[in-house]
Protein backbone atom coordinates (compact mmCIF):
# COMPACT_ATOMS: atom_id res chain seq x y z
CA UNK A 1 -7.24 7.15 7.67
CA UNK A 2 -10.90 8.50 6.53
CA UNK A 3 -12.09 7.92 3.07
CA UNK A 4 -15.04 10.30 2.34
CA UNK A 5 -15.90 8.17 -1.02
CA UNK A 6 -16.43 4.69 0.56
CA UNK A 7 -19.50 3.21 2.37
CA UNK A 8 -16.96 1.85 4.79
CA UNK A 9 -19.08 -0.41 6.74
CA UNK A 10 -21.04 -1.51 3.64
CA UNK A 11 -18.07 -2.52 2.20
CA UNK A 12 -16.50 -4.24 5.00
CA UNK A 13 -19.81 -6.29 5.57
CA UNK A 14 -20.09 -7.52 2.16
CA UNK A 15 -16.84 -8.05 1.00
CA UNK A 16 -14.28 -8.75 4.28
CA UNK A 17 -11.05 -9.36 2.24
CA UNK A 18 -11.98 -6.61 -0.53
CA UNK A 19 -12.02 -4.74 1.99
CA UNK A 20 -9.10 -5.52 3.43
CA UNK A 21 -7.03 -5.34 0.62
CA UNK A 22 -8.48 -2.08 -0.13
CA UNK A 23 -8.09 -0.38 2.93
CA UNK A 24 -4.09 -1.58 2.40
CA UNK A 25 -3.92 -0.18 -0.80
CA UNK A 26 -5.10 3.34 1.07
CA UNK A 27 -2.87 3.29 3.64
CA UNK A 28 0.32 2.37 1.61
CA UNK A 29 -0.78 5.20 -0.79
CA UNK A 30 -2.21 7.88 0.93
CA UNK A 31 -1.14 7.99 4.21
CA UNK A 32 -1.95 5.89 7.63
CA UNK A 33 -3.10 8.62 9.68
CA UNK A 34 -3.03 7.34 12.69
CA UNK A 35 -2.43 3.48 11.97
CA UNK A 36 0.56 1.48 10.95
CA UNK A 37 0.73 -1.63 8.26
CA UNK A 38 1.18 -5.11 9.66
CA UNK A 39 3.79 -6.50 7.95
CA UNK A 40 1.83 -9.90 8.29
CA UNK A 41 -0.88 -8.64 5.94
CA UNK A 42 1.44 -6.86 3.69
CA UNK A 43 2.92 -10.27 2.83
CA UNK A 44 -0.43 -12.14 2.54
CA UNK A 45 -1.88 -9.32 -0.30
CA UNK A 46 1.33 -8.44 -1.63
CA UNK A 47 0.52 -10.25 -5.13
CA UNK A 48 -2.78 -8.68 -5.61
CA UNK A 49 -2.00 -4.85 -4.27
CA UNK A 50 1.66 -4.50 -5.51
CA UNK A 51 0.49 -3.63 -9.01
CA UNK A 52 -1.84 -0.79 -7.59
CA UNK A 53 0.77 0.94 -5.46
CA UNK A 54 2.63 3.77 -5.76
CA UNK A 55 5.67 2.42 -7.45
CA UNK A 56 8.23 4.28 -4.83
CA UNK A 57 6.18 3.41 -2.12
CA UNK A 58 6.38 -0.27 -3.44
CA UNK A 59 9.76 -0.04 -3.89
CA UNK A 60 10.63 0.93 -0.76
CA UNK A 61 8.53 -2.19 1.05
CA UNK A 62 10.29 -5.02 -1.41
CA UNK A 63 13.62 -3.28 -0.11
CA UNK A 64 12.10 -2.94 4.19
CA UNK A 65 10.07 -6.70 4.08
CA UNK A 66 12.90 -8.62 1.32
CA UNK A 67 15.82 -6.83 1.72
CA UNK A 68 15.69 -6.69 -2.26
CA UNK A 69 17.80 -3.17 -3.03
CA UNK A 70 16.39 -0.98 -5.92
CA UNK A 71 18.90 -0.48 -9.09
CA UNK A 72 18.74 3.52 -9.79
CA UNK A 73 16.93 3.02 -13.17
CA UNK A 74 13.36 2.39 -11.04
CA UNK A 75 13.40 5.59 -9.55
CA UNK A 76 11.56 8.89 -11.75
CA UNK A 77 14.35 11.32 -11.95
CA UNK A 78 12.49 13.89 -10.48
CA UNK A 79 12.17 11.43 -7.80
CA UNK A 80 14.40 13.87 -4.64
CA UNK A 81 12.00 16.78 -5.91
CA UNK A 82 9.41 18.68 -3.56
């Protein structure tokens, strides 16, 4: 993942967990590139990022990390289209 809009470093240096959370948020969002989640740290941020996610996206890790199924209602109903 590259983000053009974030002093990276700068932000890792002053603000480790910020950071951290951040750079989750990203990746569940807009893509991992070449990375993949640890389901450890998805867990341990999951209160603070699971407001800022994608709702789909978030959907889709409560049903892959708890197992807890969607009822249809949470999906958009354009949802299948490209």
């Amino acid at each position: 993942m590259y983000n053009w809009s974030v002093d990276e470093k700068k932000f890792k240096k002053e603000n480790p967990e910020g950071y951290k959370i951040w750079k989750l948020e990203q990746m569940i969002n807009y893509g991992l590139g070449n990375e993949k989640l640890r389901e450890k740290e998805v867990r341990k941020f999951w209160l603070k990022i699971k407001d800022r996610l994608d709702p789909h996206k978030r959907l889709l890790l409560e049903f892959l990390i708890w197992k807890k199924v969607p009822s249809s209602h949470q999906f958009k109903k354009d949802f299948w289209r490209p």
